[in-house]
Protein backbone atom coordinates (compact mmCIF):
# COMPACT_ATOMS: atom_id res chain seq x y z
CA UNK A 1 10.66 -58.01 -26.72
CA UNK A 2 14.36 -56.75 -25.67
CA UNK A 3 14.95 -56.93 -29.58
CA UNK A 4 12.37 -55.22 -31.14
CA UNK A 5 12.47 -52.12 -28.51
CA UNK A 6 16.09 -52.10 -28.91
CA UNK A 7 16.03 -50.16 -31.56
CA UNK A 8 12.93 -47.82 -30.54
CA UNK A 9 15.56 -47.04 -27.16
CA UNK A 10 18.54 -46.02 -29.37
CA UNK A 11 16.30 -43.96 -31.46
CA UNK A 12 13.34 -42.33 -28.99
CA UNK A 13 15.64 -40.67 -26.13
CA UNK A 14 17.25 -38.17 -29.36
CA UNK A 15 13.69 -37.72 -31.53
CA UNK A 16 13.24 -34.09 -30.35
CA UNK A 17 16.95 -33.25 -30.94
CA UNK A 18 16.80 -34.50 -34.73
CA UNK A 19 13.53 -32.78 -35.06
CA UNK A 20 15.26 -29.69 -33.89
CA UNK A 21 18.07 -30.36 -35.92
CA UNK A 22 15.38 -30.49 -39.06
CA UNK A 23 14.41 -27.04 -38.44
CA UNK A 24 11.74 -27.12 -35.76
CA UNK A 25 11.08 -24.72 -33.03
CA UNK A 26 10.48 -25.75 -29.25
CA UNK A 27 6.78 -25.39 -29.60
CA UNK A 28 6.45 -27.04 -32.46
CA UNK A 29 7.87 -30.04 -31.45
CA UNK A 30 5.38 -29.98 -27.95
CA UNK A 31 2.95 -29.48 -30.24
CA UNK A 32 3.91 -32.51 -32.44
CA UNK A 33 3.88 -34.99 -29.65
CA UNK A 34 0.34 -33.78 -28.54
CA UNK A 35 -0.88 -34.60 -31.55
CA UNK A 36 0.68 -37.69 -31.81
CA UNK A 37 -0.73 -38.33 -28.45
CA UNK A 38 -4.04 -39.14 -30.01
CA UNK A 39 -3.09 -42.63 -31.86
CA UNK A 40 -3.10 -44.08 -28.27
CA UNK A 41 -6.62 -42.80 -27.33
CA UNK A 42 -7.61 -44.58 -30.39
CA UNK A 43 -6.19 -47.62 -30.32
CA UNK A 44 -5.44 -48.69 -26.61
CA UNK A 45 -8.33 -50.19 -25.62
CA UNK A 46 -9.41 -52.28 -28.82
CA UNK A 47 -5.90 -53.86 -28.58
CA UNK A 48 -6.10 -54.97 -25.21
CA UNK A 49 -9.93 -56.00 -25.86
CA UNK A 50 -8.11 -57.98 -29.12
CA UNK A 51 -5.56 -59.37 -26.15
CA UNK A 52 -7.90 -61.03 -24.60
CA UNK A 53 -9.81 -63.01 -27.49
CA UNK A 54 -7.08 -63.81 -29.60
CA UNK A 55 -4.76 -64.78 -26.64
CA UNK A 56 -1.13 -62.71 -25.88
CA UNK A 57 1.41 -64.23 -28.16
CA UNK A 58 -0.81 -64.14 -31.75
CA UNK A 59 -1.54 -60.24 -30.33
CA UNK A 60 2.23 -59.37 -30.12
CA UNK A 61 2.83 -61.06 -33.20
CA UNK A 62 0.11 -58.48 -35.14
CA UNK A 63 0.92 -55.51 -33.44
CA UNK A 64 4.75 -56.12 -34.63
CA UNK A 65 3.52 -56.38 -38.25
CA UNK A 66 2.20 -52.68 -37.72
CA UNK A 67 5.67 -51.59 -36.03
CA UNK A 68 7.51 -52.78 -38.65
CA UNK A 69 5.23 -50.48 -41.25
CA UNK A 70 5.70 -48.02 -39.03
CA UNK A 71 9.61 -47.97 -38.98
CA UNK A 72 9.38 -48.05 -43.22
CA UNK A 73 7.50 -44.48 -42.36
CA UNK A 74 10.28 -43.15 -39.51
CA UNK A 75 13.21 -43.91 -42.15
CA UNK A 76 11.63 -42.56 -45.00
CA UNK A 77 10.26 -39.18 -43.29
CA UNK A 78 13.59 -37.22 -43.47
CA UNK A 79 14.03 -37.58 -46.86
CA UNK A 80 9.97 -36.27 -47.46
CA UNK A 81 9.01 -32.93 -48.53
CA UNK A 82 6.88 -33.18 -44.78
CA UNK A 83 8.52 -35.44 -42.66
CA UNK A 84 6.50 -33.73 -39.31
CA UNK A 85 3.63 -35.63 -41.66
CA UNK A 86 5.36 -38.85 -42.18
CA UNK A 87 6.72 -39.43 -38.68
CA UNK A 88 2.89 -39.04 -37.57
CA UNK A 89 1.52 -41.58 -39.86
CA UNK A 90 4.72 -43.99 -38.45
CA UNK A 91 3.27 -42.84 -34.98
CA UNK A 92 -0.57 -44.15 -36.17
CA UNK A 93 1.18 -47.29 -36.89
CA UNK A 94 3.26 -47.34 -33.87
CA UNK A 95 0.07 -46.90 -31.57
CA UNK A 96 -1.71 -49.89 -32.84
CA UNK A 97 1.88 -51.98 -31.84
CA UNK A 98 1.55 -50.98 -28.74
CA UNK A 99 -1.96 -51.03 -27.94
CA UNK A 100 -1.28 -54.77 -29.14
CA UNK A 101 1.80 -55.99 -27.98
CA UNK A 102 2.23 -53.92 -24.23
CA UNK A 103 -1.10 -55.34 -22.56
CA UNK A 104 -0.64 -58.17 -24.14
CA UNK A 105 3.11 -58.86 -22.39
CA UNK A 106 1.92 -57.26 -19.12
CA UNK A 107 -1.27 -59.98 -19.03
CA UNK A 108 0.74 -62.73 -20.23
CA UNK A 109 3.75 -62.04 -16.94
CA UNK A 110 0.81 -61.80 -14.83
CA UNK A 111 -1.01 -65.07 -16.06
CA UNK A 112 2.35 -66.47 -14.85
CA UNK A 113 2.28 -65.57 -11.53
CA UNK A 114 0.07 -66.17 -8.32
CA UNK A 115 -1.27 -63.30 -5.97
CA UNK A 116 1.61 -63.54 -3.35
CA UNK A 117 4.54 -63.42 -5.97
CA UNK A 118 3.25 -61.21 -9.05
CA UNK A 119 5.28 -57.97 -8.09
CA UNK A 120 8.55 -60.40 -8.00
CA UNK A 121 7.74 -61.97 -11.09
CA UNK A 122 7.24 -58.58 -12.49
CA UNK A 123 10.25 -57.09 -11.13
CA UNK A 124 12.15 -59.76 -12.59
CA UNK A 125 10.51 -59.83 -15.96
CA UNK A 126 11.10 -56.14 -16.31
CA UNK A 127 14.43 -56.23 -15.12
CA UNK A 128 15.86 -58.74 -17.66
CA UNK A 129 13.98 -56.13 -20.08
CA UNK A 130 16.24 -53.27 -18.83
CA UNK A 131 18.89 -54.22 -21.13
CA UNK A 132 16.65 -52.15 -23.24
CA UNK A 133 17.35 -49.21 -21.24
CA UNK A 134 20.99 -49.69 -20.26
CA UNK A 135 22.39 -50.40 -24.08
CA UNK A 136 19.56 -48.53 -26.36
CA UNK A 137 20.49 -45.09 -25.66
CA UNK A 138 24.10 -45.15 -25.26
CA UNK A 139 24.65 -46.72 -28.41
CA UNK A 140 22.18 -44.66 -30.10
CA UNK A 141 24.19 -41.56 -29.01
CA UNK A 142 27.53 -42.97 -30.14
CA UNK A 143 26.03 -43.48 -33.49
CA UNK A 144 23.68 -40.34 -33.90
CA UNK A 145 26.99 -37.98 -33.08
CA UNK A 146 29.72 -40.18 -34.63
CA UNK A 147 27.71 -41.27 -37.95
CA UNK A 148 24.33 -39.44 -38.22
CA UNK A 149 20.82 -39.64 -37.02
CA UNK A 150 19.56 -40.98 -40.55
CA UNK A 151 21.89 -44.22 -39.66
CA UNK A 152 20.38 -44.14 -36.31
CA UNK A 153 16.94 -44.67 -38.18
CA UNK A 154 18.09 -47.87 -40.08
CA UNK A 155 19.79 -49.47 -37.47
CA UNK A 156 17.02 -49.14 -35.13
CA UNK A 157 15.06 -50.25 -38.16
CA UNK A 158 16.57 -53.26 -39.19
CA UNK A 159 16.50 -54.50 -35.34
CA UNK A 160 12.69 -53.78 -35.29
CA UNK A 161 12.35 -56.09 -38.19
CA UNK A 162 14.40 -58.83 -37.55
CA UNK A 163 12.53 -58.71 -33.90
CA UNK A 164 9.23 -59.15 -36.17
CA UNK A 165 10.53 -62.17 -37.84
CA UNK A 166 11.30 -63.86 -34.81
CA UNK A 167 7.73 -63.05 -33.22
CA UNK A 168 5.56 -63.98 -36.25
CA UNK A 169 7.48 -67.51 -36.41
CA UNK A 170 6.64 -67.72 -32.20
CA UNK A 171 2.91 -67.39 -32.87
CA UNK A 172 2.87 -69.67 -35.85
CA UNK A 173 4.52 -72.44 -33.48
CA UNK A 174 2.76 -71.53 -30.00
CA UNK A 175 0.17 -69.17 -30.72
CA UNK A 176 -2.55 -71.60 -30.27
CA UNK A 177 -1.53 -72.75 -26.97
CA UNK A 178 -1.75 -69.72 -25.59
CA UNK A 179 -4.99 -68.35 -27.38
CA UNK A 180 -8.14 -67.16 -24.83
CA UNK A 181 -10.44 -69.89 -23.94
CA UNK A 182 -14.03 -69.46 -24.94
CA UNK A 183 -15.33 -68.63 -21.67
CA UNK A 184 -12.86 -65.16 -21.48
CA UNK A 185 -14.02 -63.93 -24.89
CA UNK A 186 -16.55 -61.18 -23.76
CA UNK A 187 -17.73 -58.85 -25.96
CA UNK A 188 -16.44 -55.40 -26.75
CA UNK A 189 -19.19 -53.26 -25.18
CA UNK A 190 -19.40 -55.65 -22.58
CA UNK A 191 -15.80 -55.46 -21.44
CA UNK A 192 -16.02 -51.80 -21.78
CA UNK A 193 -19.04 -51.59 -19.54
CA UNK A 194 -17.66 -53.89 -17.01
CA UNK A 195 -14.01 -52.19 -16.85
CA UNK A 196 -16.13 -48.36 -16.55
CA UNK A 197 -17.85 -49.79 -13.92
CA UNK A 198 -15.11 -50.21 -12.10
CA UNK A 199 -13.09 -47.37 -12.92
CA UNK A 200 -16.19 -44.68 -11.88
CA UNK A 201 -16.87 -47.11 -8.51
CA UNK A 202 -14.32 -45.27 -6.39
CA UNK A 203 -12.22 -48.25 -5.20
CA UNK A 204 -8.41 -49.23 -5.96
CA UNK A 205 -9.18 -49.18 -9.80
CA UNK A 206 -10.47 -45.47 -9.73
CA UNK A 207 -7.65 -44.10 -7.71
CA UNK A 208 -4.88 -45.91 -9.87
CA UNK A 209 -6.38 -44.34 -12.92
CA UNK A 210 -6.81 -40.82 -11.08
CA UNK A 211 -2.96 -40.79 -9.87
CA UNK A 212 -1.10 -42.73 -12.83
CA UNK A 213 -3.32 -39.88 -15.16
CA UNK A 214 -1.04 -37.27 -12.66
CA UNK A 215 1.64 -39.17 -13.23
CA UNK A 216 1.43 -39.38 -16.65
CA UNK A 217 0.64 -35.36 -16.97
CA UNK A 218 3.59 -34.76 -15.11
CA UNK A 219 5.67 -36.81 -17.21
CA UNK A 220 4.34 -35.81 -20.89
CA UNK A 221 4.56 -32.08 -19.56
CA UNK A 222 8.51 -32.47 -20.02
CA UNK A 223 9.48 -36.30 -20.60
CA UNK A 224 10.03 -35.52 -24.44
CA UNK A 225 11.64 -32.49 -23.69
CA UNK A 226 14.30 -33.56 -21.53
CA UNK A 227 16.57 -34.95 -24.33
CA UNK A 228 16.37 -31.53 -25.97
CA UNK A 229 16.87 -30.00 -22.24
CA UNK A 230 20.19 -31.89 -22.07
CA UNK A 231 21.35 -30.40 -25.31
CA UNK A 232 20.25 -26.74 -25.27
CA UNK A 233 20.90 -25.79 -21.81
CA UNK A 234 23.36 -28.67 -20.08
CA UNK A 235 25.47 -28.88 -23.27
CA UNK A 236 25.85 -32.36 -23.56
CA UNK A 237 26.71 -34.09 -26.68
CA UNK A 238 24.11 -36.81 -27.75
CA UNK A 239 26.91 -39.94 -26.99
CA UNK A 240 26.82 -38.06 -23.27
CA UNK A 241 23.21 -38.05 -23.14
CA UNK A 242 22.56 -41.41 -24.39
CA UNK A 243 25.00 -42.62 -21.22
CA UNK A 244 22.73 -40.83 -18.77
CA UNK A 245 19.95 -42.87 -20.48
CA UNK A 246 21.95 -46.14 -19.59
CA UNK A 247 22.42 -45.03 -16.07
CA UNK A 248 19.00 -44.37 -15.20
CA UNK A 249 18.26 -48.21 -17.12
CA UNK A 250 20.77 -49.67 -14.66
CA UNK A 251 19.30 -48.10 -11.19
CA UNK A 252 15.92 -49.07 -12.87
CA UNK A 253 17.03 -52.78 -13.18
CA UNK A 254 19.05 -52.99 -9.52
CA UNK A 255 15.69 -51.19 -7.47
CA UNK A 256 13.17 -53.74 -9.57
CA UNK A 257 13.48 -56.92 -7.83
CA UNK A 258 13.73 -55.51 -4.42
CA UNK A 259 11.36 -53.12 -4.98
CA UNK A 260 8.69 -56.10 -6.00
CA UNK A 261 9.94 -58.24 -2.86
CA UNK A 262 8.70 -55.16 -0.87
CA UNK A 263 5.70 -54.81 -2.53
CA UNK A 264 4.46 -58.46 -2.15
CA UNK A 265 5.64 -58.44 1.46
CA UNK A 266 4.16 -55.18 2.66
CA UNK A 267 1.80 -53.84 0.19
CA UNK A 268 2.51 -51.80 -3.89
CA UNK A 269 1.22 -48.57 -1.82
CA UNK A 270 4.85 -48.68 -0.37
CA UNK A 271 7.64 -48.55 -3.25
CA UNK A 272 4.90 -46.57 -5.42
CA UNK A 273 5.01 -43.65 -2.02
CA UNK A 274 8.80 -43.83 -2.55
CA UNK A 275 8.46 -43.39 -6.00
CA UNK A 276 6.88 -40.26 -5.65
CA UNK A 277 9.13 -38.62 -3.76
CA UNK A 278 12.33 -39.86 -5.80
CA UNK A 279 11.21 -38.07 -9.00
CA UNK A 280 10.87 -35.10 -6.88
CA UNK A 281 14.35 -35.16 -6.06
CA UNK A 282 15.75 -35.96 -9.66
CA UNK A 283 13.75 -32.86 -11.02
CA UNK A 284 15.27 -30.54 -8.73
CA UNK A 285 18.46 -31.42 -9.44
CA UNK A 286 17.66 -31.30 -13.08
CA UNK A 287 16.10 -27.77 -12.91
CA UNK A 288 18.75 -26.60 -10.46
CA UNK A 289 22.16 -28.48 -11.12
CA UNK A 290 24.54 -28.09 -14.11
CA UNK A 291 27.47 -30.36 -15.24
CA UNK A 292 27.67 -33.86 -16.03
CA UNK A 293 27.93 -35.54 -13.11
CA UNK A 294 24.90 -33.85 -11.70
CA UNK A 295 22.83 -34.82 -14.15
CA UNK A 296 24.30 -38.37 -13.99
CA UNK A 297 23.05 -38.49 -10.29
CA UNK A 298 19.40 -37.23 -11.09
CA UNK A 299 19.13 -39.83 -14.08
CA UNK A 300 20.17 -42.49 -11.35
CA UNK A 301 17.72 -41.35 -8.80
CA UNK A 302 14.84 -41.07 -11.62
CA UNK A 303 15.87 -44.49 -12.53
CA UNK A 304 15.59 -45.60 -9.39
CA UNK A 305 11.74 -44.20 -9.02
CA UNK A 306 11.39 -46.19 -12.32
CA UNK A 307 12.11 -49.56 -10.53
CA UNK A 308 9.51 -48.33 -7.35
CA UNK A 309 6.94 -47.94 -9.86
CA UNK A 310 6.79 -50.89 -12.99
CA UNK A 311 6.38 -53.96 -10.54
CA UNK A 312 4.32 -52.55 -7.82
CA UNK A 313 1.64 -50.82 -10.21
CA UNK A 314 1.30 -53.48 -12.74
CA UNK A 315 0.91 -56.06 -9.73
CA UNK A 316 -1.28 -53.82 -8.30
CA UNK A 317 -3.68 -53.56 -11.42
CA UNK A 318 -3.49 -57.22 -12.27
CA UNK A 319 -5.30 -57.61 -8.52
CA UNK A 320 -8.12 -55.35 -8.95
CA UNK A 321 -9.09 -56.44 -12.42
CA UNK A 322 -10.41 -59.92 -13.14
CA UNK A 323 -8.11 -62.12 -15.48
CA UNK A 324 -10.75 -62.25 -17.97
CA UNK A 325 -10.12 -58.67 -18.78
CA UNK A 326 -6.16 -57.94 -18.01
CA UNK A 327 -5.39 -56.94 -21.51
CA UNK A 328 -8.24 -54.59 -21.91
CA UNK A 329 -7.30 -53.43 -18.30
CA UNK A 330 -4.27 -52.74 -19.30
CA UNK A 331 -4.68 -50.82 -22.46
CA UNK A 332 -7.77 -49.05 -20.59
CA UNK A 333 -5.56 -47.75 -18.31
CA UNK A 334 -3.19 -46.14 -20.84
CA UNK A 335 -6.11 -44.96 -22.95
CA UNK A 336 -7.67 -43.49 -19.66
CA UNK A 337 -4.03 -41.50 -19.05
CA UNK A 338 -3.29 -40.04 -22.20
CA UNK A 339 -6.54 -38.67 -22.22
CA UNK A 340 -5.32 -36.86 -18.89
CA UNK A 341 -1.88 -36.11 -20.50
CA UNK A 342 -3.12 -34.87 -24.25
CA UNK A 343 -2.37 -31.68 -24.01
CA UNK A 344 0.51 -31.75 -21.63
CA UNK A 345 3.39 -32.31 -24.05
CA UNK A 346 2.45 -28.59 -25.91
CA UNK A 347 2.21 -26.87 -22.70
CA UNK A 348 5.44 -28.11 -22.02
CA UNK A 349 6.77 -26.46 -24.77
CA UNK A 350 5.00 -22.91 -24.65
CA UNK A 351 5.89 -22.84 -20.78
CA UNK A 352 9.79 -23.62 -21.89
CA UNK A 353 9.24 -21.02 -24.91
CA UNK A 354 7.27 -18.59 -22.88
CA UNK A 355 8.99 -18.63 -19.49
CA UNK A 356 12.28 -20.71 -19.06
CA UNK A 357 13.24 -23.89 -19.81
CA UNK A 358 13.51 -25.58 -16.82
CA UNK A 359 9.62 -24.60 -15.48
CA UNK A 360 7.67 -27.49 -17.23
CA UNK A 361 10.10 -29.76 -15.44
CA UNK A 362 9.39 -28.18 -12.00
CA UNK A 363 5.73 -28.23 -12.59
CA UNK A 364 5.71 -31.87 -12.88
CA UNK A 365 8.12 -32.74 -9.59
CA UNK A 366 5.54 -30.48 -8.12
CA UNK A 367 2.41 -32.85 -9.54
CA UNK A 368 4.31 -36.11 -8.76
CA UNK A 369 5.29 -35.25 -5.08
CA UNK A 370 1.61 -34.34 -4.51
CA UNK A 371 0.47 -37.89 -5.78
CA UNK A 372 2.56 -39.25 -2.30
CA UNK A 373 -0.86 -38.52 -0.36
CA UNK A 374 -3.67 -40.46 -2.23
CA UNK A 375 -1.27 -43.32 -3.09
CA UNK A 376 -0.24 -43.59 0.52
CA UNK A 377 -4.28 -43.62 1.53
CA UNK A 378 -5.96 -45.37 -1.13
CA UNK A 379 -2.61 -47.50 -3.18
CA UNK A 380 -4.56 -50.99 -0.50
CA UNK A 381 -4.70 -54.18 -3.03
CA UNK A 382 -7.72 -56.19 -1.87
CA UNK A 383 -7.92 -60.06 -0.67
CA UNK A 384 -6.44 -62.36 -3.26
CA UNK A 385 -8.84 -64.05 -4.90
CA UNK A 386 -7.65 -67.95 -5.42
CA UNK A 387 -6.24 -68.56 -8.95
CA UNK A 388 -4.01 -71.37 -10.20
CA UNK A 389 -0.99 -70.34 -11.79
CA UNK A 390 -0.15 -70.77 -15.17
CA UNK A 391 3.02 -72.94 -16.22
């Protein structure tokens, strides 16, 4: 896992800046990750549904034969006559990778937990996967601005690819050990009926799905901007802005594990509520402060937020959702929040283009600080059911 999204980490945080650097207006590029928004709609919940029948490891294994398509698409797309074309069809490809392998990981560190531990187990899980985060985008920058972006591309490439490798020969050797048991392979329309049921029955489920799809508007409206932010109006060079990517990764790794400890002890409704207000804070001081080391301390309070929310929400899910139907829960829940997001990424864009640059980013510390109320009210985990744990 830390291999194969190595490379997507050195290459991801400076996409918008290369597409610039092709020739691209602002709005364009919004309206290029809208669009692309729409693989995960498709895809999401038929790879989590695939999760659970096939069992976690043989799922990661497919879904990496479709990255590793994909990343043949992102290094040839430069050189095309329509590369906005090409990097779209390595998106389609991309989508069905992670609508395969990221429920499938998140229901596999659950099935390895018990009720009264899964936000520590998560915590630590995700912070071992941080090195993602810490080394991916500073070493992207150093090569994007000291080589070139196109090297970028193949580096990241060849990293995705070797990861494949390793995870085809893992589900050769273990895949069956893991596979679902006959008993957990429900049906596609039945899983889909049981997991709506619960989404439009206005308990926990419902009001994760109603604030992560705020969340997730708030971060689309100027997530895939901010690299592009950085450039245009902070002047930072791309080494600079990959560093403020690693700093963010390392207050995401340090708040994880006590961040989980505090969720298991008190309740996920807790570090999720401080969440909140944290990306509040690091917006402001990205719409309002200039300089480096200003926008090294909102990267390390955003990071921070980033380690209140991973263990405490996917704990929180894996509660509410029977174990039958994790993966599917899982990729339900992204499908069900890019629906709420699809449009945000363009309106990002025309409000930069239209307005000023820094308003999309305001707009969504606005959204997330709002979210502080319904988590705080609803964000209650019910009584653990009994499970055994899996070793």
């Amino acid at each position: 896992m830390i291999l194969a999204n190595l490379g997507g980490s050195m290459y991801y945080p400076f996409f918008a800046i290369f597409l610039k650097q092709l020739g691209f207006p602002v709005d364009t590029i919004g309206l290029y990750f809208t669009i692309a928004a729409i693989f995960p709609l498709v895809f999401q919940i038929l790879g989590g549904w695939i999760s659970d029948r096939i069992g976690r490891v043989r799922s990661i294994a497919l879904g990496s034969l479709a990255g590793a398509v994909s990343w043949i698409g992102i290094v040839l797309a430069p050189s095309m006559a329509a590369p906005l074309a090409w990097f779209l069809v390595s998106d389609a490809f991309g989508s069905i990778t992670r609508s395969l392998v990221g429920p499938s990981f998140d229901a596999f560190t659950a099935e390895q937990s018990t009720a009264e531990n899964r936000a520590r187990v998560f915590a630590v899980v995700q912070s071992l996967f941080m090195v993602v985060g810490i080394a991916g985008p500073p070493l992207g920058g150093f090569i994007a601005e000291r080589l070139s972006f196109r090297t970028l591309l193949l580096v990241s490439a060849c990293l995705y690819w070797c990861a494949t490798a390793i995870r085809v020969a893992v589900a050769r050797k273990v895949g069956a050990a893991h596979g679902a048991p006959a008993e957990k392979r429900a049906g596609l329309k039945a899983s889909i009926l049981h997991l709506g049921g619960l989404a439009l029955a206005g308990g926990v489920f419902t009001w994760i799905l109603l604030v992560d799809g705020a969340l997730d508007i708030s971060g689309k409206l100027s997530g895939d901007l901010l690299p592009l932010y950085l450039k245009e109006v902070g002047l930072l060079t791309e080494s600079r802005i990959g560093l403020l990517q690693g700093v963010s990764g390392i207050f995401t790794a340090a708040a994880m594990v006590p961040m989980g400890a505090i969720a298991d002890r008190w309740g996920e409704r807790y570090p999720v509520a401080l969440g909140c207000l944290l990306v509040g804070a690091a917006i402001a001081l990205f719409a309002f402060g200039r300089g480096f080391w200003t926008f090294a301390a909102a990267f390390a309070v955003f990071g921070f937020s980033g380690g209140c929310f991973g263990p405490a929400m996917q704990s929180l899910v894996s509660k509410v959702v029977p174990e039958r139907l994790r993966g599917m829960a899982y990729g339900f829940l992204s499908t069900s929040l890019g629906i709420f997001s699809f449009f945000a990424p363009a309106v990002g864009g025309l409000l930069w283009k239209r307005w000023f640059p820094s308003l999309p980013f305001l707009i969504s510390g606005a959204i997330v600080v709002c979210a502080v109320i319904p988590v705080w009210v609803k964000y209650r985990a019910p009584s653990p059911v009994s499970e055994p744990a899996v070793h």
